[in-house]
PDB file of N, CA and C in Angstrom:
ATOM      1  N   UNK A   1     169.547-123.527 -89.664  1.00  0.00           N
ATOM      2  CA  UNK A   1     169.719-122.433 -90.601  1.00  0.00           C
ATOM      3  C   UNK A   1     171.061-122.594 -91.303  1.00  0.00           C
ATOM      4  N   UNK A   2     171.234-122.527 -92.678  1.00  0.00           N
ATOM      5  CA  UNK A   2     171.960-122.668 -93.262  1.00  0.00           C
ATOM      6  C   UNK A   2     173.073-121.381 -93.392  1.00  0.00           C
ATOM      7  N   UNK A   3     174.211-121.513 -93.124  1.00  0.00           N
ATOM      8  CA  UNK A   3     174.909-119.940 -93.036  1.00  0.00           C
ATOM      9  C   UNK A   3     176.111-119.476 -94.449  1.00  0.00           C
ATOM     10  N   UNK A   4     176.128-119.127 -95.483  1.00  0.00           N
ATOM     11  CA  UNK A   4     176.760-118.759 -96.333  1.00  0.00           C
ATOM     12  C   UNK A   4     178.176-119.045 -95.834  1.00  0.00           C
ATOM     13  N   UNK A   5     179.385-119.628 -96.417  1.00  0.00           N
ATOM     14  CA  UNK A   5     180.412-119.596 -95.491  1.00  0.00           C
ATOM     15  C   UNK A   5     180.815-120.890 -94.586  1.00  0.00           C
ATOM     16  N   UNK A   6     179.609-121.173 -93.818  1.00  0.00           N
ATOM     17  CA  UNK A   6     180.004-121.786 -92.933  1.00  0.00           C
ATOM     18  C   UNK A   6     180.149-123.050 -92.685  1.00  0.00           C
ATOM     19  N   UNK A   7     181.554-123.471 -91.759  1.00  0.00           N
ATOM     20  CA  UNK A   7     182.190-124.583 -91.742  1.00  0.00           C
ATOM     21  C   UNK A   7     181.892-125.492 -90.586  1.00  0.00           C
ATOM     22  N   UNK A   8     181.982-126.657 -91.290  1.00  0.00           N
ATOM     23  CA  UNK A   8     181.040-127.589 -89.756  1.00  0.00           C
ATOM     24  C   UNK A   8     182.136-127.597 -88.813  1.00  0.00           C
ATOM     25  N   UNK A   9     183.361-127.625 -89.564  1.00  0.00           N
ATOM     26  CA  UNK A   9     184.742-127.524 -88.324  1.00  0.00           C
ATOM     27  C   UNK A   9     184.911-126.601 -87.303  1.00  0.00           C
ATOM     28  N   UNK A  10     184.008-125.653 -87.942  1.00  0.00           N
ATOM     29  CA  UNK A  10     184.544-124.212 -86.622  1.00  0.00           C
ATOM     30  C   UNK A  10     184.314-124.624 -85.064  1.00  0.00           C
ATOM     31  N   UNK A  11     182.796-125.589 -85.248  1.00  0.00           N
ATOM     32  CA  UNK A  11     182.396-126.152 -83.431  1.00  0.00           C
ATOM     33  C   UNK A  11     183.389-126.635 -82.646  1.00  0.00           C
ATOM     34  N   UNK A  12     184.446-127.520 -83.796  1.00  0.00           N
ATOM     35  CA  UNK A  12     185.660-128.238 -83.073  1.00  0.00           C
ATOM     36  C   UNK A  12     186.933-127.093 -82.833  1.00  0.00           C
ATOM     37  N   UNK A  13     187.071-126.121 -82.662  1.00  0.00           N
ATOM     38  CA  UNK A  13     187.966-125.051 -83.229  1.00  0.00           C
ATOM     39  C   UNK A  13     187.748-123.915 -81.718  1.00  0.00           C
ATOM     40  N   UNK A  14     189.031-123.534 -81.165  1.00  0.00           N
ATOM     41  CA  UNK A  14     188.871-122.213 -79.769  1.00  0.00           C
ATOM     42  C   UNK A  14     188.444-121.222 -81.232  1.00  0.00           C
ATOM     43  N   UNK A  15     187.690-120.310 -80.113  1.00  0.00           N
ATOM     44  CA  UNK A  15     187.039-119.407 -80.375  1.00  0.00           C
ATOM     45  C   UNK A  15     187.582-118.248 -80.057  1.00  0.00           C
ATOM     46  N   UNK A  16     188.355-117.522 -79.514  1.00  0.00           N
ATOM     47  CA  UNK A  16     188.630-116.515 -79.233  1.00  0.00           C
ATOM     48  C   UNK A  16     187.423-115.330 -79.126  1.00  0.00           C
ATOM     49  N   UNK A  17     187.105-114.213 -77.529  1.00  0.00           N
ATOM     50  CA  UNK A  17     186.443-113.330 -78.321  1.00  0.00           C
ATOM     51  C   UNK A  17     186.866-111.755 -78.616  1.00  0.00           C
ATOM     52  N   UNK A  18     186.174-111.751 -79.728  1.00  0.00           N
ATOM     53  CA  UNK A  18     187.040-110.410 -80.442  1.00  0.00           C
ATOM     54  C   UNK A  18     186.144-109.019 -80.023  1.00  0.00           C
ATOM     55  N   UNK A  19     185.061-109.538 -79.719  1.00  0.00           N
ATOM     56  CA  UNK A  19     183.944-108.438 -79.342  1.00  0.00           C
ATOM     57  C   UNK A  19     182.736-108.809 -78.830  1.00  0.00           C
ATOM     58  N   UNK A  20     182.257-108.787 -77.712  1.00  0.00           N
ATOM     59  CA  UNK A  20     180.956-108.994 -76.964  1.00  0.00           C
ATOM     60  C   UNK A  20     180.207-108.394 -76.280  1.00  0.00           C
ATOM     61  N   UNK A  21     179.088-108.011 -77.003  1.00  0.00           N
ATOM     62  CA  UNK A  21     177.685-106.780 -76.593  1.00  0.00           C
ATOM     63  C   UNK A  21     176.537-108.005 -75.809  1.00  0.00           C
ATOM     64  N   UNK A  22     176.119-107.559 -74.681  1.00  0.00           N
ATOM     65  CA  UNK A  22     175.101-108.133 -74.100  1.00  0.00           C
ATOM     66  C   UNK A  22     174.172-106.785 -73.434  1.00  0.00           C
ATOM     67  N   UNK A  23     172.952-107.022 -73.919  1.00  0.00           N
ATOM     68  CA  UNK A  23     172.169-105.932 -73.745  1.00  0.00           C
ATOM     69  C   UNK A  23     170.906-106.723 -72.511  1.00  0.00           C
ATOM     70  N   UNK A  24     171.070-106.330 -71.554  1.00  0.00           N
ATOM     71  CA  UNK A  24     169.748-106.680 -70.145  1.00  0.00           C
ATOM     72  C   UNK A  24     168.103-106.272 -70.854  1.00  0.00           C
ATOM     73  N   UNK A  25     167.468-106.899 -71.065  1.00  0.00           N
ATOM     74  CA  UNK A  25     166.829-106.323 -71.350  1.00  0.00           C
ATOM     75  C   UNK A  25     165.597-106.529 -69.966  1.00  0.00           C
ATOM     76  N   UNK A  26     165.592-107.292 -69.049  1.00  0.00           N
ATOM     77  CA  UNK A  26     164.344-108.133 -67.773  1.00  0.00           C
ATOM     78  C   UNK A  26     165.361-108.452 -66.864  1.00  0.00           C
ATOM     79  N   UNK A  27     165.083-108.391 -65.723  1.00  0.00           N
ATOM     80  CA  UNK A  27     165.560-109.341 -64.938  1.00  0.00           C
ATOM     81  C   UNK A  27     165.096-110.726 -64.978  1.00  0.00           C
ATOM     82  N   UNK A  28     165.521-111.552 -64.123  1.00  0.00           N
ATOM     83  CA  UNK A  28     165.156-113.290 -64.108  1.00  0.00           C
ATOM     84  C   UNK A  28     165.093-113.155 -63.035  1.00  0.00           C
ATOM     85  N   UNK A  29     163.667-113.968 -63.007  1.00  0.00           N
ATOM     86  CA  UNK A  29     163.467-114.153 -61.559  1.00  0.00           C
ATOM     87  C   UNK A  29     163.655-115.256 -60.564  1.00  0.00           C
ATOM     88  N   UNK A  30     164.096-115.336 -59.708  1.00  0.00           N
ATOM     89  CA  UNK A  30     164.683-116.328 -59.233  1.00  0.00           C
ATOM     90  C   UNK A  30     163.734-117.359 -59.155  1.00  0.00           C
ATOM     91  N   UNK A  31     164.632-118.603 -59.491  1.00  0.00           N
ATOM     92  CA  UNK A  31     164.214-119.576 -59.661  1.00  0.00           C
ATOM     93  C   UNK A  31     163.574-120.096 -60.772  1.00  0.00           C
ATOM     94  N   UNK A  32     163.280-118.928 -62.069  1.00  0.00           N
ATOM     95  CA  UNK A  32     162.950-119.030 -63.466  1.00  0.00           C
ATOM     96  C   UNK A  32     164.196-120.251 -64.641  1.00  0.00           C
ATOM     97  N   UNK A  33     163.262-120.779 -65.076  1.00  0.00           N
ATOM     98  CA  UNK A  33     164.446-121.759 -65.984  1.00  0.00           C
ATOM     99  C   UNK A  33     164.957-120.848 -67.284  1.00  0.00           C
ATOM    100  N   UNK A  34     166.114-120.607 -66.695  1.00  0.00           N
ATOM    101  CA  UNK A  34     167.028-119.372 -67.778  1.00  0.00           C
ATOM    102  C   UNK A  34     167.595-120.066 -69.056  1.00  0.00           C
ATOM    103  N   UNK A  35     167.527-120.062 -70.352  1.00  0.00           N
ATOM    104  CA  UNK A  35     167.589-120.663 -71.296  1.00  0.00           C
ATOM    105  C   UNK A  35     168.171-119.584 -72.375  1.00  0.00           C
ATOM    106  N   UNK A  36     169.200-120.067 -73.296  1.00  0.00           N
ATOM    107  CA  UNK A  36     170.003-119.106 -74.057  1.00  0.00           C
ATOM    108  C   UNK A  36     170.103-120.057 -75.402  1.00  0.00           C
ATOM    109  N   UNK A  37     169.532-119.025 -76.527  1.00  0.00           N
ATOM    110  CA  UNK A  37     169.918-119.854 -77.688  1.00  0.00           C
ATOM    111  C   UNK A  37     170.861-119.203 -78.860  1.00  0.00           C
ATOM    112  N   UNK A  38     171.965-119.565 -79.514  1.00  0.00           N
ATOM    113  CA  UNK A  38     172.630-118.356 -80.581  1.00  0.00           C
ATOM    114  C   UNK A  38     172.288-119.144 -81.391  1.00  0.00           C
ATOM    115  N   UNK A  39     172.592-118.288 -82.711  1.00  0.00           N
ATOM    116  CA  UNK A  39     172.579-118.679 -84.123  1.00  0.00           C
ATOM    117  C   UNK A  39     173.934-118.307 -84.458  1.00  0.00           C
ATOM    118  N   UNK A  40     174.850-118.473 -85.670  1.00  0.00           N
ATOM    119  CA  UNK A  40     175.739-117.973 -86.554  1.00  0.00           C
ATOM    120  C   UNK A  40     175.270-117.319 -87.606  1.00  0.00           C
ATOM    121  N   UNK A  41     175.482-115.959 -87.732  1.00  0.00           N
ATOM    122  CA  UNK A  41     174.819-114.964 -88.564  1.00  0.00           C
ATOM    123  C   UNK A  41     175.865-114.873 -90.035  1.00  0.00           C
ATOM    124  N   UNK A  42     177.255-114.637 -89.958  1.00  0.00           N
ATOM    125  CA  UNK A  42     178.120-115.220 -90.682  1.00  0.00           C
ATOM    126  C   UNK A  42     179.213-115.958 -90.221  1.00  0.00           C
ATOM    127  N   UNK A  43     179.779-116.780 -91.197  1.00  0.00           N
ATOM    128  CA  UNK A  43     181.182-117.244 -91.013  1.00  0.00           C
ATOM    129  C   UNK A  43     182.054-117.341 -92.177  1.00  0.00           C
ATOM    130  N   UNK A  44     183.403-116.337 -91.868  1.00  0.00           N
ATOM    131  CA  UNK A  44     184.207-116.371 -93.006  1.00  0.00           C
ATOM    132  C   UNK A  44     185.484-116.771 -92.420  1.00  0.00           C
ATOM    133  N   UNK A  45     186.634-116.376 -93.357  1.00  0.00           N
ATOM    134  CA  UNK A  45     187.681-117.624 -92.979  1.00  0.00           C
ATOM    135  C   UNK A  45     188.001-117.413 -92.177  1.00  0.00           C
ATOM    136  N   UNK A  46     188.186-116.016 -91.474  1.00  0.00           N
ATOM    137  CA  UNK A  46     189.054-115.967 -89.828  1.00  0.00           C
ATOM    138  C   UNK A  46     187.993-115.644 -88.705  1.00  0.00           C
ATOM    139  N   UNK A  47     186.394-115.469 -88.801  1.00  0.00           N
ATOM    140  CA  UNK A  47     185.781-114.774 -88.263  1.00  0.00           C
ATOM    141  C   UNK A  47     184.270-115.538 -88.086  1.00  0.00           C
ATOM    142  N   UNK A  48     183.704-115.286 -87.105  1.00  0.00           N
ATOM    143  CA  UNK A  48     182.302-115.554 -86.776  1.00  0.00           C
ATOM    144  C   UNK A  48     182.098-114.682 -86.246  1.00  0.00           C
ATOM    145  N   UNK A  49     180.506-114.202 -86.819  1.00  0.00           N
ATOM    146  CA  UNK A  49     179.725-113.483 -86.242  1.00  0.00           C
ATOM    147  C   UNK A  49     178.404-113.776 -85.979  1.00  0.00           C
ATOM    148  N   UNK A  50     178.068-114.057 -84.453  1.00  0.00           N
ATOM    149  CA  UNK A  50     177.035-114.658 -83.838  1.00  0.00           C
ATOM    150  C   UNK A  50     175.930-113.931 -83.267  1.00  0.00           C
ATOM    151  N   UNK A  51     174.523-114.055 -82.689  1.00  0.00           N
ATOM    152  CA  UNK A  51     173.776-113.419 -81.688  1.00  0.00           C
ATOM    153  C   UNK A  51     172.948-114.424 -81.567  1.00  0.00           C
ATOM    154  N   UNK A  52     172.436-113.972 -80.309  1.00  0.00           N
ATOM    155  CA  UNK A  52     171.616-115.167 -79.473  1.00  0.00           C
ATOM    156  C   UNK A  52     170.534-113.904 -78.712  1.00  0.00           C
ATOM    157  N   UNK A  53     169.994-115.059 -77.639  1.00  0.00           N
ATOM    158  CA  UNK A  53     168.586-114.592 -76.876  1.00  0.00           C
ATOM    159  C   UNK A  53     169.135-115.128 -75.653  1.00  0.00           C
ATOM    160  N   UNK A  54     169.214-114.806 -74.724  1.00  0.00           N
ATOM    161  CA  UNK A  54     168.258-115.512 -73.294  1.00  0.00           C
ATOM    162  C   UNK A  54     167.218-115.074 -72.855  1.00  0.00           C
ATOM    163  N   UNK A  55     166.576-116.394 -72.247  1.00  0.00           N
ATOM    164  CA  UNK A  55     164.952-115.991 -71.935  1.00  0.00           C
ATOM    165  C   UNK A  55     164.694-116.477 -70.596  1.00  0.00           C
ATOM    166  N   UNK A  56     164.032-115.829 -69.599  1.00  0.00           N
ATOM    167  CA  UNK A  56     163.672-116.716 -68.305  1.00  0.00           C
ATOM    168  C   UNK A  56     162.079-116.886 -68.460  1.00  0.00           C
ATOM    169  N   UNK A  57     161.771-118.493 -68.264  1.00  0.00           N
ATOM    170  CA  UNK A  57     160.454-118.581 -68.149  1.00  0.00           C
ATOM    171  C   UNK A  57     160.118-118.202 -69.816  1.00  0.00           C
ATOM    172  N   UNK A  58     160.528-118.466 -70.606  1.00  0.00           N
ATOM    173  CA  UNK A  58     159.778-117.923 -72.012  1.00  0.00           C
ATOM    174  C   UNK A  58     159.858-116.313 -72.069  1.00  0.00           C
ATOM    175  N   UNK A  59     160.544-115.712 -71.166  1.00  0.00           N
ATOM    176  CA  UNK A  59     160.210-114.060 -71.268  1.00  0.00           C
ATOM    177  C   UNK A  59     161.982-113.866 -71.728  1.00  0.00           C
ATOM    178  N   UNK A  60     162.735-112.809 -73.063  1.00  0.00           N
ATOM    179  CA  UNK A  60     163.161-112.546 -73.595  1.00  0.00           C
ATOM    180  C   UNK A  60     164.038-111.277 -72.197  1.00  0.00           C
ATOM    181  N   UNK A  61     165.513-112.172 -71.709  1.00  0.00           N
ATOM    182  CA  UNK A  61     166.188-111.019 -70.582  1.00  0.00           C
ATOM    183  C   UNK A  61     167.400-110.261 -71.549  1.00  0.00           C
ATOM    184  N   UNK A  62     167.574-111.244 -72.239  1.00  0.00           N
ATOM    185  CA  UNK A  62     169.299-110.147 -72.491  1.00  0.00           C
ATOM    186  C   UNK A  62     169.413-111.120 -73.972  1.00  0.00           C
ATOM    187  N   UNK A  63     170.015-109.937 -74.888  1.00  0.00           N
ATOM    188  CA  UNK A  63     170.276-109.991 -76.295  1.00  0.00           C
ATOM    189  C   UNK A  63     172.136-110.166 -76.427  1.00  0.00           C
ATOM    190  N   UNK A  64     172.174-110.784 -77.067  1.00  0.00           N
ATOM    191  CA  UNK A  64     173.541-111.013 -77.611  1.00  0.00           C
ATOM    192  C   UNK A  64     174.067-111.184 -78.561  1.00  0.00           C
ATOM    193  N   UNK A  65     175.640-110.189 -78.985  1.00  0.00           N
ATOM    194  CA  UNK A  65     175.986-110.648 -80.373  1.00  0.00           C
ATOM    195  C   UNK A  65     177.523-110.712 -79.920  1.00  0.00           C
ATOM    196  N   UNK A  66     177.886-110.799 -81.024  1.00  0.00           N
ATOM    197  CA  UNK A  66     179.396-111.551 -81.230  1.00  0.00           C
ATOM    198  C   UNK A  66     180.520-111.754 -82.026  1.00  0.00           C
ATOM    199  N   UNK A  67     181.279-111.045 -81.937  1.00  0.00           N
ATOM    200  CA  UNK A  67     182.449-111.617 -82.929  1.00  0.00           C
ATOM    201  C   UNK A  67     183.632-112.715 -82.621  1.00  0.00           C
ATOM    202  N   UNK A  68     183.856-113.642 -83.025  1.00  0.00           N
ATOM    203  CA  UNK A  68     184.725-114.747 -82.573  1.00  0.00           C
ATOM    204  C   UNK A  68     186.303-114.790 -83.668  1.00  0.00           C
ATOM    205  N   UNK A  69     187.249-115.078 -83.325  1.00  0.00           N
ATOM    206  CA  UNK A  69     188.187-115.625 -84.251  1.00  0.00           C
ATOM    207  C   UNK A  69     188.283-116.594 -84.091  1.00  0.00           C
ATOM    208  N   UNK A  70     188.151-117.215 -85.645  1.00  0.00           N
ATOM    209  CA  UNK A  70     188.691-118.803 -85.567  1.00  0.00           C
ATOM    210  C   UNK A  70     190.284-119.542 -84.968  1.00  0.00           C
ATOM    211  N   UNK A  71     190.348-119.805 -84.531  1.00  0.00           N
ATOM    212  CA  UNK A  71     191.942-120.307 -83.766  1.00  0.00           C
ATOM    213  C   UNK A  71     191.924-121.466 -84.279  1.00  0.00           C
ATOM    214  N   UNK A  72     193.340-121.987 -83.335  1.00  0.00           N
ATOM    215  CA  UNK A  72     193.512-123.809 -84.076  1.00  0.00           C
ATOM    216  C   UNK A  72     192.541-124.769 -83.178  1.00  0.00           C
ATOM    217  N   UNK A  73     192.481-126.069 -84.135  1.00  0.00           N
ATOM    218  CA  UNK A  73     191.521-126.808 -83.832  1.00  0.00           C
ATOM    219  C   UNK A  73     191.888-127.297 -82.081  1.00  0.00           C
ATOM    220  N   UNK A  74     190.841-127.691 -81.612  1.00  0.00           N
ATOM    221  CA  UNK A  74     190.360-128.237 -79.720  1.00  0.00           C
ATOM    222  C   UNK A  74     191.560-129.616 -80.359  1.00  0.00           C
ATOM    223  N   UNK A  75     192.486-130.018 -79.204  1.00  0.00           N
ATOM    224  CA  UNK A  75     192.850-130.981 -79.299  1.00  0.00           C
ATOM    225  C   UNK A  75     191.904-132.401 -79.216  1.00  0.00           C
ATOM    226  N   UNK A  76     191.999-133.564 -79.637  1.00  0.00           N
ATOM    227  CA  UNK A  76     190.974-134.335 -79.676  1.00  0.00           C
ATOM    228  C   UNK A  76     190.858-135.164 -78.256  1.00  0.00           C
ATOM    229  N   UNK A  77     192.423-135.043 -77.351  1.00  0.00           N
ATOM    230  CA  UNK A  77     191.726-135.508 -76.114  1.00  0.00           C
ATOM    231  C   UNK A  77     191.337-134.322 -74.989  1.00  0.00           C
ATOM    232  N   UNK A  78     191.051-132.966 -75.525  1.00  0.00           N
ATOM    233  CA  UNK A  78     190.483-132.547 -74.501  1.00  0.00           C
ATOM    234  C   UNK A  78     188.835-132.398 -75.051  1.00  0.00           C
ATOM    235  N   UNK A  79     188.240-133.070 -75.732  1.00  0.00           N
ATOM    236  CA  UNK A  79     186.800-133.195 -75.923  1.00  0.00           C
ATOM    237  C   UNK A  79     186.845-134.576 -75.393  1.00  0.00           C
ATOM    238  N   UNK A  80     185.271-134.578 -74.651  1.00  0.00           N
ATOM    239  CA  UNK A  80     184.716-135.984 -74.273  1.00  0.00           C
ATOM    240  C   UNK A  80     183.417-136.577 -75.072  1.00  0.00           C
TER     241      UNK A  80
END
């Protein structure tokens, strides 16, 4: 998905978080393969705003959104 704004640099970049809502919506049941996906909804120059899903087993547990600040870039030897 293409996001108005947004910079391929931000992935390499701390995130700071500025605000984080997670809503339960199921439990997971043990031993279910728990799987979480976000999107970037916007990104402007100091700010991301994200939401995602997790799902156990294909079933939809907890909703998530997000506000991030952009910080300075990940040094390049602490990525592998």
């Amino acid at each position: 998905m293409e996001v108005p704004g947004e910079n391929s640099e931000v992935g390499m970049r701390f995130l700071p978080t500025i605000s984080l809502q997670i809503d339960y919506l199921a439990p997971a049941p043990l031993g279910a393969w728990v799987q979480g996906e976000g999107e970037p909804l916007r990104v402007t120059r100091s700010l991301v705003f994200a939401q995602g899903l997790v799902t156990a087993d294909g079933v939809p547990c907890a909703r998530v959104s997000g506000v991030f600040k952009i910080g300075p870039a990940v040094p390049s030897n602490a990525v592998e």
